[in-house]
PDB file of N, CA and C in Angstrom:
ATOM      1  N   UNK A   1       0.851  -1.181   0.000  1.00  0.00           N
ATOM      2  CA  UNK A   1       0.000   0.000   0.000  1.00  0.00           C
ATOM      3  C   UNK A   1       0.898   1.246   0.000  1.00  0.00           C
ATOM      4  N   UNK A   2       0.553   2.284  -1.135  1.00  0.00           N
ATOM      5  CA  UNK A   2       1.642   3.537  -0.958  1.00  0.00           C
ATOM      6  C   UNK A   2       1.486   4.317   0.251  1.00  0.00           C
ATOM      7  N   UNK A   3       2.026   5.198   0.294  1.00  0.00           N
ATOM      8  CA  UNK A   3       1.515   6.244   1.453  1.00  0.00           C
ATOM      9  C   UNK A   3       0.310   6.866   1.378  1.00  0.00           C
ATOM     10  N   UNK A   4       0.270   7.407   0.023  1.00  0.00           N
ATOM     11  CA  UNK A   4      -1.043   8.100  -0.144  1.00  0.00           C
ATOM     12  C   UNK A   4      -2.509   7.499   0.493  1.00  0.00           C
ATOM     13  N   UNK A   5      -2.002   5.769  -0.178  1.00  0.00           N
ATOM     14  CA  UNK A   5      -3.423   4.957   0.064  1.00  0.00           C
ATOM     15  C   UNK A   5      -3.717   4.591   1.534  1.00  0.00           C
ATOM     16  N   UNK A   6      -2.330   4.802   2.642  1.00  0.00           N
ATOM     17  CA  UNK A   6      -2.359   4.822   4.070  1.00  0.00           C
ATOM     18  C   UNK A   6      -3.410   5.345   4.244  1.00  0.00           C
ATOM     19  N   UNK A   7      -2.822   6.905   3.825  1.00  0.00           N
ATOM     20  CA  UNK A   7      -3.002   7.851   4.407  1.00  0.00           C
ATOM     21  C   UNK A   7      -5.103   8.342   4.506  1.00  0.00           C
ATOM     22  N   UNK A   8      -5.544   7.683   3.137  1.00  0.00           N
ATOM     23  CA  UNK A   8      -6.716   7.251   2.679  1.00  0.00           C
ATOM     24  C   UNK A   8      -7.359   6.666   3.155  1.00  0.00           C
ATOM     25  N   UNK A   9      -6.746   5.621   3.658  1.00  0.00           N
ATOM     26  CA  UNK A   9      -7.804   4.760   4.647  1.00  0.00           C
ATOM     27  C   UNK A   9      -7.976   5.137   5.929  1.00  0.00           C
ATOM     28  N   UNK A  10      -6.587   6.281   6.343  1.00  0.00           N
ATOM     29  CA  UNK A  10      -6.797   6.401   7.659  1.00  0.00           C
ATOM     30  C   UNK A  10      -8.225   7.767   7.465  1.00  0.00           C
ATOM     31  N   UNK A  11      -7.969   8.348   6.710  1.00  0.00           N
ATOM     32  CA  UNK A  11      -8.918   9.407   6.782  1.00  0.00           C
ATOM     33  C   UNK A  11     -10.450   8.482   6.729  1.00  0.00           C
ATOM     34  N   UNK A  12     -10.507   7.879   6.460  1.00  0.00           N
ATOM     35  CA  UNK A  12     -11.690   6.656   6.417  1.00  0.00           C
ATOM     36  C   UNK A  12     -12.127   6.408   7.933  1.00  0.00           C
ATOM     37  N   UNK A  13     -10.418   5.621   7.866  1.00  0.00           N
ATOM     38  CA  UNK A  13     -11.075   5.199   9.769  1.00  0.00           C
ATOM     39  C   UNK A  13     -11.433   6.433  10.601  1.00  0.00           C
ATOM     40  N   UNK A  14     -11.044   7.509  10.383  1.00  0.00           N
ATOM     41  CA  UNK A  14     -11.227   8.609  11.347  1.00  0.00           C
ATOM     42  C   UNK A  14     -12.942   8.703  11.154  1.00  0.00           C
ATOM     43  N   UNK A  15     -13.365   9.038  10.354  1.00  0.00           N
ATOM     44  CA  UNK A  15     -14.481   8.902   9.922  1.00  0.00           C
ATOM     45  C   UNK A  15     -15.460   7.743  10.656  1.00  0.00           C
ATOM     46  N   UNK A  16     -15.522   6.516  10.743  1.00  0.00           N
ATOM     47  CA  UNK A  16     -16.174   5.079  10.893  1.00  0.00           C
ATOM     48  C   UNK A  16     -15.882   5.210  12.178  1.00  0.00           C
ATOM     49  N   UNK A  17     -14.552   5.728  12.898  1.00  0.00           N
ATOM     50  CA  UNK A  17     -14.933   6.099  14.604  1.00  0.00           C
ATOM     51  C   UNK A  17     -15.603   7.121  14.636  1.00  0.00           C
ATOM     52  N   UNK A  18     -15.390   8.001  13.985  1.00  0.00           N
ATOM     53  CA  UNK A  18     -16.639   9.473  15.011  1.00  0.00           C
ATOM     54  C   UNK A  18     -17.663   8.634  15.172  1.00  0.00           C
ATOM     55  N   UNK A  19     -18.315   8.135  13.730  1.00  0.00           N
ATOM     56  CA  UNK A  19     -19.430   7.817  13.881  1.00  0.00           C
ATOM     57  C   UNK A  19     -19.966   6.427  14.740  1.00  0.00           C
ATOM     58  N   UNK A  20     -19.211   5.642  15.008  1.00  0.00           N
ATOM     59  CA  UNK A  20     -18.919   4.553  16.019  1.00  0.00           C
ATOM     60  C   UNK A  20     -18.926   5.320  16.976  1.00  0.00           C
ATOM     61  N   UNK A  21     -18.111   6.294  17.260  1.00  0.00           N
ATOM     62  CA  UNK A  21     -18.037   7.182  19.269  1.00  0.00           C
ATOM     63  C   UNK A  21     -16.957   5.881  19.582  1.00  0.00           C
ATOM     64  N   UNK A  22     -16.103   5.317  18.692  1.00  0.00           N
ATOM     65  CA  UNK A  22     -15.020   4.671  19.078  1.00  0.00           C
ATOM     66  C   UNK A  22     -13.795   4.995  19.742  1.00  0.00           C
ATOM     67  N   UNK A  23     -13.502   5.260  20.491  1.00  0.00           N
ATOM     68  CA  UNK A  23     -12.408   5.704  21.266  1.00  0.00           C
ATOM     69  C   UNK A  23     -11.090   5.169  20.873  1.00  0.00           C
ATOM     70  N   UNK A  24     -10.748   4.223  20.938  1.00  0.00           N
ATOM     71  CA  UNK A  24      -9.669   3.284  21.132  1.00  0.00           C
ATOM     72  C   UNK A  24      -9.247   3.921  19.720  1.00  0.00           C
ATOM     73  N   UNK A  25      -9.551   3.566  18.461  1.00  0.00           N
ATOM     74  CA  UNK A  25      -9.779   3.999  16.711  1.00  0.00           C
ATOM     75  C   UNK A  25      -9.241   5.646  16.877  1.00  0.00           C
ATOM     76  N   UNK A  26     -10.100   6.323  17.870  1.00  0.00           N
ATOM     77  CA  UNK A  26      -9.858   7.985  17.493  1.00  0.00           C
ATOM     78  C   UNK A  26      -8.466   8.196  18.134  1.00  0.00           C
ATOM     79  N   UNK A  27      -8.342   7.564  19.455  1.00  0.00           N
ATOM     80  CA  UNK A  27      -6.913   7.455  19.905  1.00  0.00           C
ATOM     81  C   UNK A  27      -5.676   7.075  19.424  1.00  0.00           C
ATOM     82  N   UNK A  28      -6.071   6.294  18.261  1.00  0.00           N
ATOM     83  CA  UNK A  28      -4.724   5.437  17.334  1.00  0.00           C
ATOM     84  C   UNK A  28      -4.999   6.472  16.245  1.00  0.00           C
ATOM     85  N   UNK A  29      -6.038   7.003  15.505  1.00  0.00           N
ATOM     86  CA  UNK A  29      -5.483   7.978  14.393  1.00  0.00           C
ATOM     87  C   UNK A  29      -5.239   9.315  14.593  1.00  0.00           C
ATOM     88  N   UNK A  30      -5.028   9.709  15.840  1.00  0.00           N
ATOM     89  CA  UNK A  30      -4.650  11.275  16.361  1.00  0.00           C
ATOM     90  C   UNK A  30      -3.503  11.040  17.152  1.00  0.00           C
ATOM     91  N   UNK A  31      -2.637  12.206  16.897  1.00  0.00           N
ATOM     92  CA  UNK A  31      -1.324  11.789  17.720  1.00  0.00           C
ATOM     93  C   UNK A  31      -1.661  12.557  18.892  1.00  0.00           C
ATOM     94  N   UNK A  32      -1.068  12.622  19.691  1.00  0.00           N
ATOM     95  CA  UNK A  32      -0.681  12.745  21.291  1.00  0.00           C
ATOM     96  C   UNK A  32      -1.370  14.086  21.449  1.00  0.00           C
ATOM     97  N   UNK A  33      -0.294  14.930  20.191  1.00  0.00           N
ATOM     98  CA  UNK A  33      -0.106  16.566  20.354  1.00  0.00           C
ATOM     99  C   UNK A  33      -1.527  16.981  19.425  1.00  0.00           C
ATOM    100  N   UNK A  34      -2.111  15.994  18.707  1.00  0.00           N
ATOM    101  CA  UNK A  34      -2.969  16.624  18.017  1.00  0.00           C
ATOM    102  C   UNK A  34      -4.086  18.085  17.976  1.00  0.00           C
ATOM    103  N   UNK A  35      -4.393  18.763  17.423  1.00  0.00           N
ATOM    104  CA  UNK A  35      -4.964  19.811  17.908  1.00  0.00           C
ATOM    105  C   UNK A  35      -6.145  19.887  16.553  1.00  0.00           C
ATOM    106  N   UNK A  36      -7.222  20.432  16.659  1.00  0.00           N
ATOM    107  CA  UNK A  36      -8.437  20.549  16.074  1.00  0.00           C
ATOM    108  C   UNK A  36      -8.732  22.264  15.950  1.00  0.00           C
ATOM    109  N   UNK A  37      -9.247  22.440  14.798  1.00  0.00           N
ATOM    110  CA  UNK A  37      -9.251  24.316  14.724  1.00  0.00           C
ATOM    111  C   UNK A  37     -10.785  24.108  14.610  1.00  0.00           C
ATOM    112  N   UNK A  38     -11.711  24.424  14.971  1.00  0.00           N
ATOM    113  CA  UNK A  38     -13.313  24.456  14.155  1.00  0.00           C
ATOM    114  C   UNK A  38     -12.887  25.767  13.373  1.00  0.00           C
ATOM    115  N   UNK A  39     -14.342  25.431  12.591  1.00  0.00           N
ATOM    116  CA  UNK A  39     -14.499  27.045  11.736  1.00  0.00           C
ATOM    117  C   UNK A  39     -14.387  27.940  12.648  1.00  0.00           C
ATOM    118  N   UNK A  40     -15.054  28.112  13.960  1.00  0.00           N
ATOM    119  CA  UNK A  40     -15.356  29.015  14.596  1.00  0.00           C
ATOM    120  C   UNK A  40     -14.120  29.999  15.210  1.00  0.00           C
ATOM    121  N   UNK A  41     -12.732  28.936  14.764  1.00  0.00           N
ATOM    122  CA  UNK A  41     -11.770  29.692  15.408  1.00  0.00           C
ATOM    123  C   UNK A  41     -11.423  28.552  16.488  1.00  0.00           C
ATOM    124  N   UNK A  42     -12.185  28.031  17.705  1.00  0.00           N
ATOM    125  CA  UNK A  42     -12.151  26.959  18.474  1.00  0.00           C
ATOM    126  C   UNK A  42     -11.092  26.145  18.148  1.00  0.00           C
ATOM    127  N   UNK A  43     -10.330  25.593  19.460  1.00  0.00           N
ATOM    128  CA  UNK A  43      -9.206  25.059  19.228  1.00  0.00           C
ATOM    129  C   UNK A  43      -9.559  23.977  20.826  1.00  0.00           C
ATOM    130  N   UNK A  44      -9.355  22.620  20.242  1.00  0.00           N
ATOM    131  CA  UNK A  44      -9.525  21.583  21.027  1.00  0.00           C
ATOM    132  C   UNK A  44      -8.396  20.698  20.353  1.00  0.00           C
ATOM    133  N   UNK A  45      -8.005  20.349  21.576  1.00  0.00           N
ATOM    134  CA  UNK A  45      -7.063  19.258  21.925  1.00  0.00           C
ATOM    135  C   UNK A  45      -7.419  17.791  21.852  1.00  0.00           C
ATOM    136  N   UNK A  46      -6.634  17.358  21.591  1.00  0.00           N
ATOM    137  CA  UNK A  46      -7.356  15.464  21.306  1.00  0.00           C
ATOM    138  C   UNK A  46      -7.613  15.170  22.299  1.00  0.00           C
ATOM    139  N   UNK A  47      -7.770  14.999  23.649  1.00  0.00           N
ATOM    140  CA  UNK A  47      -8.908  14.529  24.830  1.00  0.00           C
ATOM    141  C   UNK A  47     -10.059  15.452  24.698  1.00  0.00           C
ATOM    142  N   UNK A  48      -9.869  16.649  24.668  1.00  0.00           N
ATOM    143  CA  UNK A  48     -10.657  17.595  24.458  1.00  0.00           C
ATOM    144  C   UNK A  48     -11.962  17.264  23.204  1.00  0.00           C
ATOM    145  N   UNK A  49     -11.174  16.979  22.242  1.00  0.00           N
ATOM    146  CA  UNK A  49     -12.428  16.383  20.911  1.00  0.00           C
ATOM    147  C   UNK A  49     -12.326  15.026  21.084  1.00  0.00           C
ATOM    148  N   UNK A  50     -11.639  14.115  21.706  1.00  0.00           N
ATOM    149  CA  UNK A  50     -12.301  13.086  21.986  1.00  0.00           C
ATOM    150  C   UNK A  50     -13.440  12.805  22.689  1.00  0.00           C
ATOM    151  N   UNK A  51     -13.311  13.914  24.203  1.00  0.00           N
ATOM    152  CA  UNK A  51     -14.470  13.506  24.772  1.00  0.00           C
ATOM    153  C   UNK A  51     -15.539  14.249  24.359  1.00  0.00           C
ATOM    154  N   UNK A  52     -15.869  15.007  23.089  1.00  0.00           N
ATOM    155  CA  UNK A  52     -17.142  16.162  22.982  1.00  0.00           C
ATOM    156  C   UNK A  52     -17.446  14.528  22.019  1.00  0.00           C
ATOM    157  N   UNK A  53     -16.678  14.164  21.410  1.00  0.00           N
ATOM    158  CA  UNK A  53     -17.426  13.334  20.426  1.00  0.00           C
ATOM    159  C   UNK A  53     -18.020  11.929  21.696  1.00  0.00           C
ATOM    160  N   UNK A  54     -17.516  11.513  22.528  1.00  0.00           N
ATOM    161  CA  UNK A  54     -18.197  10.571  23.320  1.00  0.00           C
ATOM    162  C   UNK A  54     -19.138  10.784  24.426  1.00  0.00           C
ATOM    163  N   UNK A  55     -19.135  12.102  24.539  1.00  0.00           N
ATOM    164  CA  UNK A  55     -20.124  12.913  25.349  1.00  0.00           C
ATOM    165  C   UNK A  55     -21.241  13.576  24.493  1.00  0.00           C
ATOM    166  N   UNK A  56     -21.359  13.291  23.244  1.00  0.00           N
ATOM    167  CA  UNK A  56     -22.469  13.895  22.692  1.00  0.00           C
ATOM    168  C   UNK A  56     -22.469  14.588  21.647  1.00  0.00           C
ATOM    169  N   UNK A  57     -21.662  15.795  22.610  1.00  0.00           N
ATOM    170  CA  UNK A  57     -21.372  17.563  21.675  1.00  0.00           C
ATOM    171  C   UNK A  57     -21.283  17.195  20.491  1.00  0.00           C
ATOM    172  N   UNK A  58     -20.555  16.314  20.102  1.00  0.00           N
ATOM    173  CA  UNK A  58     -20.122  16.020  19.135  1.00  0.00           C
ATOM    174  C   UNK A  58     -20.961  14.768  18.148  1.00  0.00           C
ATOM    175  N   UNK A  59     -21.478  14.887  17.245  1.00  0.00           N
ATOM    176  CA  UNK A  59     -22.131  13.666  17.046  1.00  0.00           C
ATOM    177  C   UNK A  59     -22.457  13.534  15.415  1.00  0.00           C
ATOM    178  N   UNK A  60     -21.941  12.165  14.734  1.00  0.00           N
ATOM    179  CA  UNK A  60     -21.301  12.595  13.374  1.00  0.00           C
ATOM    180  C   UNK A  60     -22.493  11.238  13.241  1.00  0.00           C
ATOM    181  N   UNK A  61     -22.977  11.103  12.214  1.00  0.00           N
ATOM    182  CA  UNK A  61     -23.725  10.362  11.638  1.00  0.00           C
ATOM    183  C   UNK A  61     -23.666   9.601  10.210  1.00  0.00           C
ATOM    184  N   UNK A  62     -23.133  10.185   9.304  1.00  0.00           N
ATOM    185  CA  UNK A  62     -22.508   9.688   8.082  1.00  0.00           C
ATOM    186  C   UNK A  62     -21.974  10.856   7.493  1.00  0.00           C
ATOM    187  N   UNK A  63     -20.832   9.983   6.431  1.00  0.00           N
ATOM    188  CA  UNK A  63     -19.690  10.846   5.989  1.00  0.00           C
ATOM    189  C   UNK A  63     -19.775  10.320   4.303  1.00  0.00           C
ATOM    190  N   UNK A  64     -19.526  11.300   3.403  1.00  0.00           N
ATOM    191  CA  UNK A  64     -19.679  11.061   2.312  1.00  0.00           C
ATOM    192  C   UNK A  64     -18.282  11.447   1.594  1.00  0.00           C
ATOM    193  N   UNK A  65     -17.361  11.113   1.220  1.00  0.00           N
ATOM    194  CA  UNK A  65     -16.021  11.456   0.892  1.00  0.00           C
ATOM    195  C   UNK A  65     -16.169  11.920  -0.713  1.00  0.00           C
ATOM    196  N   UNK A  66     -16.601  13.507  -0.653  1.00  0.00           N
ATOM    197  CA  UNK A  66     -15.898  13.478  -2.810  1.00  0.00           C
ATOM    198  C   UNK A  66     -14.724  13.734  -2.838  1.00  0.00           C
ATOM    199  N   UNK A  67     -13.575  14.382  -2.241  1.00  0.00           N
ATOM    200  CA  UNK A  67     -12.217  14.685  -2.740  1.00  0.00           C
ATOM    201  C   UNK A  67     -11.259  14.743  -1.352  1.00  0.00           C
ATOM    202  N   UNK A  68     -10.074  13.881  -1.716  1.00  0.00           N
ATOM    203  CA  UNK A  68      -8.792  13.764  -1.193  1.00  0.00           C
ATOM    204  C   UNK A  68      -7.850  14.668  -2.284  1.00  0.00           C
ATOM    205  N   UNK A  69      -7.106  14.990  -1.027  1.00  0.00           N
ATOM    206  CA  UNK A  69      -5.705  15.507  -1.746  1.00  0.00           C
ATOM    207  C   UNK A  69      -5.074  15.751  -1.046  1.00  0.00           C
ATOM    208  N   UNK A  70      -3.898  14.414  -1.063  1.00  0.00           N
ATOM    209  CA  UNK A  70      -2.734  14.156  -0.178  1.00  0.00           C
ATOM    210  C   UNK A  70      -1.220  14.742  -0.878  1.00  0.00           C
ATOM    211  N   UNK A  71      -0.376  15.211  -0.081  1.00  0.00           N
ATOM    212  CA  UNK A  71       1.250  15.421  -0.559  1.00  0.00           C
ATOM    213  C   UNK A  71       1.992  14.573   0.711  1.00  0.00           C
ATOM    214  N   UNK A  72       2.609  13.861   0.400  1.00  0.00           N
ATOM    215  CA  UNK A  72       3.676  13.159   1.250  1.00  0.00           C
ATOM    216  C   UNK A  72       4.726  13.889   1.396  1.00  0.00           C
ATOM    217  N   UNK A  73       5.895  14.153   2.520  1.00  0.00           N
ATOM    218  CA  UNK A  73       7.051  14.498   2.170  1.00  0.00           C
ATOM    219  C   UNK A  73       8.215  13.741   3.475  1.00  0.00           C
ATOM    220  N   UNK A  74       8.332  12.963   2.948  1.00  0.00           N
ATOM    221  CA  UNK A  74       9.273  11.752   4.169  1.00  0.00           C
ATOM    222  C   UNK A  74       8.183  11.593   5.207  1.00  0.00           C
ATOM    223  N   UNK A  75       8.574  12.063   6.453  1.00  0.00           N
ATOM    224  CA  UNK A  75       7.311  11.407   7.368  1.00  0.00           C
ATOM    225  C   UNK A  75       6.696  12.405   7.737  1.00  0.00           C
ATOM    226  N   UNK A  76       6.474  13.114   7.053  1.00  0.00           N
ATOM    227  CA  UNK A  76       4.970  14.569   7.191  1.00  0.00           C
ATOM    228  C   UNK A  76       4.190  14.448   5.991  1.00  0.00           C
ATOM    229  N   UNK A  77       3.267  14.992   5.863  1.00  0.00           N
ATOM    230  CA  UNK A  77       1.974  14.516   4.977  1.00  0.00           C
ATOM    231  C   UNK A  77       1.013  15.970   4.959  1.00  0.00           C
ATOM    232  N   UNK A  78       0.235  15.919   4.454  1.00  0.00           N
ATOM    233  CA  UNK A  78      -1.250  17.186   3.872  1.00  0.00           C
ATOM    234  C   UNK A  78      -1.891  16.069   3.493  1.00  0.00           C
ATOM    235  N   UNK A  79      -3.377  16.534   3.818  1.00  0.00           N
ATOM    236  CA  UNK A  79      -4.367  15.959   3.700  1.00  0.00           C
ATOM    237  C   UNK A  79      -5.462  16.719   3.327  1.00  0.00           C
ATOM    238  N   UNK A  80      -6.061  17.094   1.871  1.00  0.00           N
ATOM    239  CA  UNK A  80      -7.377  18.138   2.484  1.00  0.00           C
ATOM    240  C   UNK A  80      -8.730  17.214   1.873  1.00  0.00           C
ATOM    241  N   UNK A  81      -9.120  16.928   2.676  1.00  0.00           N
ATOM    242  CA  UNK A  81     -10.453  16.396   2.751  1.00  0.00           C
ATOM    243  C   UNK A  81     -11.597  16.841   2.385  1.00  0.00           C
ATOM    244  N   UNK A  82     -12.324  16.646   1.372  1.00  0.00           N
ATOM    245  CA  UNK A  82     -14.000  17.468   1.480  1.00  0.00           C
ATOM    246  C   UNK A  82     -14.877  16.205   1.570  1.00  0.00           C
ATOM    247  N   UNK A  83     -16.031  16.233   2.314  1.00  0.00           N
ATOM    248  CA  UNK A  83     -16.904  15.076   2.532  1.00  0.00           C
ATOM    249  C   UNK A  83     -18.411  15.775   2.727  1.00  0.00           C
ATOM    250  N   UNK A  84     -19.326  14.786   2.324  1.00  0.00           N
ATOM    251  CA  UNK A  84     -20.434  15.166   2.524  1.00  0.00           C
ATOM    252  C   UNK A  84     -20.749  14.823   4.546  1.00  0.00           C
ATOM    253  N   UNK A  85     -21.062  15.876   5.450  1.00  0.00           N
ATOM    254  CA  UNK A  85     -21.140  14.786   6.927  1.00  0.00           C
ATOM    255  C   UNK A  85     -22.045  15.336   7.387  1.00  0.00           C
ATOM    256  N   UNK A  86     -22.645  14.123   7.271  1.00  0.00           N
ATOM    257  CA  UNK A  86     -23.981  14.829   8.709  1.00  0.00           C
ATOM    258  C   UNK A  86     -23.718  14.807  10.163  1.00  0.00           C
ATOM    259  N   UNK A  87     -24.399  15.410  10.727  1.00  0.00           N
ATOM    260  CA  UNK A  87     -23.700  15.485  11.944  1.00  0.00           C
ATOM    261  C   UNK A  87     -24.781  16.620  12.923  1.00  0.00           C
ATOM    262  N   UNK A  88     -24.799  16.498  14.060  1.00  0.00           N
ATOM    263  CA  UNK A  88     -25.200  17.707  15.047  1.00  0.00           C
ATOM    264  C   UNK A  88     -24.471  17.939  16.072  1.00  0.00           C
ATOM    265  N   UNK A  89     -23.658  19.305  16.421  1.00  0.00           N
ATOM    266  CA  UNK A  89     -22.670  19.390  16.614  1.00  0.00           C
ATOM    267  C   UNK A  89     -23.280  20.550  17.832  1.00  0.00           C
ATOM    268  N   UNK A  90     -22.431  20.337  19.409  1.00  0.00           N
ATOM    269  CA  UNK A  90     -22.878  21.883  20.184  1.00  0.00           C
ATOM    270  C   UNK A  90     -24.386  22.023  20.237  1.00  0.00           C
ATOM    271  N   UNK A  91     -24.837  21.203  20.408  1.00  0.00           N
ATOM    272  CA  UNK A  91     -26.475  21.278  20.654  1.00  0.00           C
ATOM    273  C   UNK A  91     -27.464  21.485  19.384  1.00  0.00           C
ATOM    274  N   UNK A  92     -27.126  21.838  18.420  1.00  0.00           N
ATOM    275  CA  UNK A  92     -27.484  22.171  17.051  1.00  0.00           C
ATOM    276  C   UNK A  92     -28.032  21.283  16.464  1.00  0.00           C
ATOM    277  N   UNK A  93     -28.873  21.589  15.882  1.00  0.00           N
ATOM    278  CA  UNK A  93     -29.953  20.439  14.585  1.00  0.00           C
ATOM    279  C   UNK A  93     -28.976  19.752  13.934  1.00  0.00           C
ATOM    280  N   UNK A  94     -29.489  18.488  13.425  1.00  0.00           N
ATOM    281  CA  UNK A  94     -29.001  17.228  12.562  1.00  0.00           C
ATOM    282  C   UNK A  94     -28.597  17.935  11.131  1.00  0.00           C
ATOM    283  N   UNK A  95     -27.822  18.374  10.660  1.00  0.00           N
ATOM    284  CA  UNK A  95     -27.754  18.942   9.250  1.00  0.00           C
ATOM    285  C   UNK A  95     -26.505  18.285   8.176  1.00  0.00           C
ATOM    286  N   UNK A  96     -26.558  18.290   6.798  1.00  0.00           N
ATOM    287  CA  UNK A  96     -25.325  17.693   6.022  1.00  0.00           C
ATOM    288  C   UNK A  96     -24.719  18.830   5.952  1.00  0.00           C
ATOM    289  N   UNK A  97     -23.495  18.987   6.313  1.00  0.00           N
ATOM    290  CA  UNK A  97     -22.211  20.176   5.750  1.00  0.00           C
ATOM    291  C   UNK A  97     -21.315  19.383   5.259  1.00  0.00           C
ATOM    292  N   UNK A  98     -21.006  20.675   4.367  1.00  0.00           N
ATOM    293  CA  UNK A  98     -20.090  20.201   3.208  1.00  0.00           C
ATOM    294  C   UNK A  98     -18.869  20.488   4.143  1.00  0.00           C
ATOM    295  N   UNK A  99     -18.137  19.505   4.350  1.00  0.00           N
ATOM    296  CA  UNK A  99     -17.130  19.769   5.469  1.00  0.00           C
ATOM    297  C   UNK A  99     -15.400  19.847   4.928  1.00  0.00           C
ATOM    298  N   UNK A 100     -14.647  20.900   5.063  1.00  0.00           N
ATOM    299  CA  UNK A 100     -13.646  20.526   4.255  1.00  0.00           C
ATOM    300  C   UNK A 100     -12.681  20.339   5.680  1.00  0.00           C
ATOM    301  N   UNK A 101     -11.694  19.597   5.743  1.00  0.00           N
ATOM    302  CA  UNK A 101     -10.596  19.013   6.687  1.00  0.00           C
ATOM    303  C   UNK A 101      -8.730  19.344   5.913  1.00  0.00           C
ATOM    304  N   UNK A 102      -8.953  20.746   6.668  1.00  0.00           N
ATOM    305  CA  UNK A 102      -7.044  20.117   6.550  1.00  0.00           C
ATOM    306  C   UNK A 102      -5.792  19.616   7.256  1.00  0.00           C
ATOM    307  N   UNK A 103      -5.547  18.880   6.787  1.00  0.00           N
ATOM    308  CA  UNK A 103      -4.889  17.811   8.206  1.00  0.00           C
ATOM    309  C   UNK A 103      -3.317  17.997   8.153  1.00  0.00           C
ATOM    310  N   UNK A 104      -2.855  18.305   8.225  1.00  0.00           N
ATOM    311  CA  UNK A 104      -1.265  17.548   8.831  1.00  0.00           C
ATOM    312  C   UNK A 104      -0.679  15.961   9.283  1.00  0.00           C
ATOM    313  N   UNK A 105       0.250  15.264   9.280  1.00  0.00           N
ATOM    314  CA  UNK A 105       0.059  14.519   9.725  1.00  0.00           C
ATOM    315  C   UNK A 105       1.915  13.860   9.859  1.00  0.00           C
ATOM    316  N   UNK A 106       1.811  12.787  10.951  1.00  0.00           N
ATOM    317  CA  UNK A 106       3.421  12.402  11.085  1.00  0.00           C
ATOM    318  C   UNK A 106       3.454  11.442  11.095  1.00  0.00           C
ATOM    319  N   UNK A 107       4.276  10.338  10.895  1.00  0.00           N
ATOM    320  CA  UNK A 107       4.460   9.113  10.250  1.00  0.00           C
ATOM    321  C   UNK A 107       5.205   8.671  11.822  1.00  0.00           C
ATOM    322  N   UNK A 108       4.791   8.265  12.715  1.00  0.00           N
ATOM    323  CA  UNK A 108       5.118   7.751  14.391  1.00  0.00           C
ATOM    324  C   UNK A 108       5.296   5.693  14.001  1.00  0.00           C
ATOM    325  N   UNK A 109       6.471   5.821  14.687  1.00  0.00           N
ATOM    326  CA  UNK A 109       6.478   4.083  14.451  1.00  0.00           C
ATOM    327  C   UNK A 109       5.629   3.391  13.358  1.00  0.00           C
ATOM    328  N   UNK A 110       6.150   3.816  11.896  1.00  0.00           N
ATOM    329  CA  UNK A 110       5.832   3.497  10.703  1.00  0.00           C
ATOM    330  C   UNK A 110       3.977   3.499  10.314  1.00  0.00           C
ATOM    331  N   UNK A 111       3.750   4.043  11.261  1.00  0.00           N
ATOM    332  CA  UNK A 111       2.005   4.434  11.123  1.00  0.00           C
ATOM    333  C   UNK A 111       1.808   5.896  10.891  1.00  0.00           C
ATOM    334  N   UNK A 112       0.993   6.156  10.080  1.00  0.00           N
ATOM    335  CA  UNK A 112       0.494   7.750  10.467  1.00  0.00           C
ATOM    336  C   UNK A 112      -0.464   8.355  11.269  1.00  0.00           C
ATOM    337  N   UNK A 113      -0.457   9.218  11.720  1.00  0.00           N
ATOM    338  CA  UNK A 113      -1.718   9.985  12.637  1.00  0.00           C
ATOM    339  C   UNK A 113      -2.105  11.606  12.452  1.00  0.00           C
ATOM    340  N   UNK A 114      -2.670  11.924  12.592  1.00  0.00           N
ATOM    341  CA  UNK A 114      -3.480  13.341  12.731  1.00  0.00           C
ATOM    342  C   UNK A 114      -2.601  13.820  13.391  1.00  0.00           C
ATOM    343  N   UNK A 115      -2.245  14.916  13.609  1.00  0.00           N
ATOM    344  CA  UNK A 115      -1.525  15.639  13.610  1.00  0.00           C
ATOM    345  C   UNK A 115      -2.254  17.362  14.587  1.00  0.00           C
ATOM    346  N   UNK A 116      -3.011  17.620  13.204  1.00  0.00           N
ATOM    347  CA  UNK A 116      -3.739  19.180  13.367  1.00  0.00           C
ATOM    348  C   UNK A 116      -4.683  18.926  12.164  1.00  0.00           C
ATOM    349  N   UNK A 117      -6.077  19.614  12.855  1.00  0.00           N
ATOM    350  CA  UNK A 117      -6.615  19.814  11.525  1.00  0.00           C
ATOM    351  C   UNK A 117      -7.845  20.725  11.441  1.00  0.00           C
ATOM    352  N   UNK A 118      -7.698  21.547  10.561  1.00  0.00           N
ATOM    353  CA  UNK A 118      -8.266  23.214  10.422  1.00  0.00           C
ATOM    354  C   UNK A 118      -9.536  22.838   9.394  1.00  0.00           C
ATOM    355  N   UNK A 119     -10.608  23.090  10.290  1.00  0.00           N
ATOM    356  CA  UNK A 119     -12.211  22.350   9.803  1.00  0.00           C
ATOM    357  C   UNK A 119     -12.629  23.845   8.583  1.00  0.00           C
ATOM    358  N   UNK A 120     -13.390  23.731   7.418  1.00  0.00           N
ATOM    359  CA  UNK A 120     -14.081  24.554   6.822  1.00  0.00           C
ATOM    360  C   UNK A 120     -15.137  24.186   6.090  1.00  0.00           C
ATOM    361  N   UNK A 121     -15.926  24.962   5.764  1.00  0.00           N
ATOM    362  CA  UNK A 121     -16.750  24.444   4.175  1.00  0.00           C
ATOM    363  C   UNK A 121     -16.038  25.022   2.809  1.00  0.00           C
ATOM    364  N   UNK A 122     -17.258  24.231   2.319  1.00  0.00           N
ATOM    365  CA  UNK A 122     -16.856  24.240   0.404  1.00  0.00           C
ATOM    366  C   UNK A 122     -17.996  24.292   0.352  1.00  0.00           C
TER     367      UNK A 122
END
């Protein structure tokens, strides 16, 4: 499997845990230091968006993937993601946003993980 296609599936699994509220999954594809930007500016830390997503706040329902676009460069990576995701997020109605994800990412004991990643629409 190249890197790219890693890197592909992991954006997958990230995905199949939100919506699972899988822990163990969100813990193996986010690194340690990971950090989360919302649109809003909001900046959460990976326990921090781990627990909004297993406490509720957070609550992703299906994910529709139209465009990847990965750059590798030794063991750092880009990722920008657009997906169709439903989701109700912060107390807010069930709605589909067009969600765009840009990720960072580091290649830790020959695996990759999340890194940072700066949420928008398209």
């Amino acid at each position: 499997m190249t890197e790219e296609q890693q890197i592909s599936s992991l954006y997958e699994r990230m995905y199949t845990a939100m919506i699972a509220k899988d822990e163990a999954v969100l813990r193996e594809v986010h690194a340690e230091d990971f950090v989360l930007v919302h649109m809003t500016g909001m900046h959460q830390n990976r326990e921090q968006y781990i627990r909004a997503i297993m406490d509720g706040t957070l609550n992703y329902y299906s994910a529709e993937t139209e465009d990847l676009q990965i750059s590798v460069n030794g063991d750092e990576a880009t990722l920008r993601g657009r997906s169709r995701v439903n989701a109700a997020v912060f107390g807010g109605g069930r709605h589909t946003w067009r969600l765009e994800l840009l990720f960072r990412l580091r290649k830790e004991r020959g695996a990759w993980r999340f890194t940072r990643s700066e949420a928008s629409t398209y």
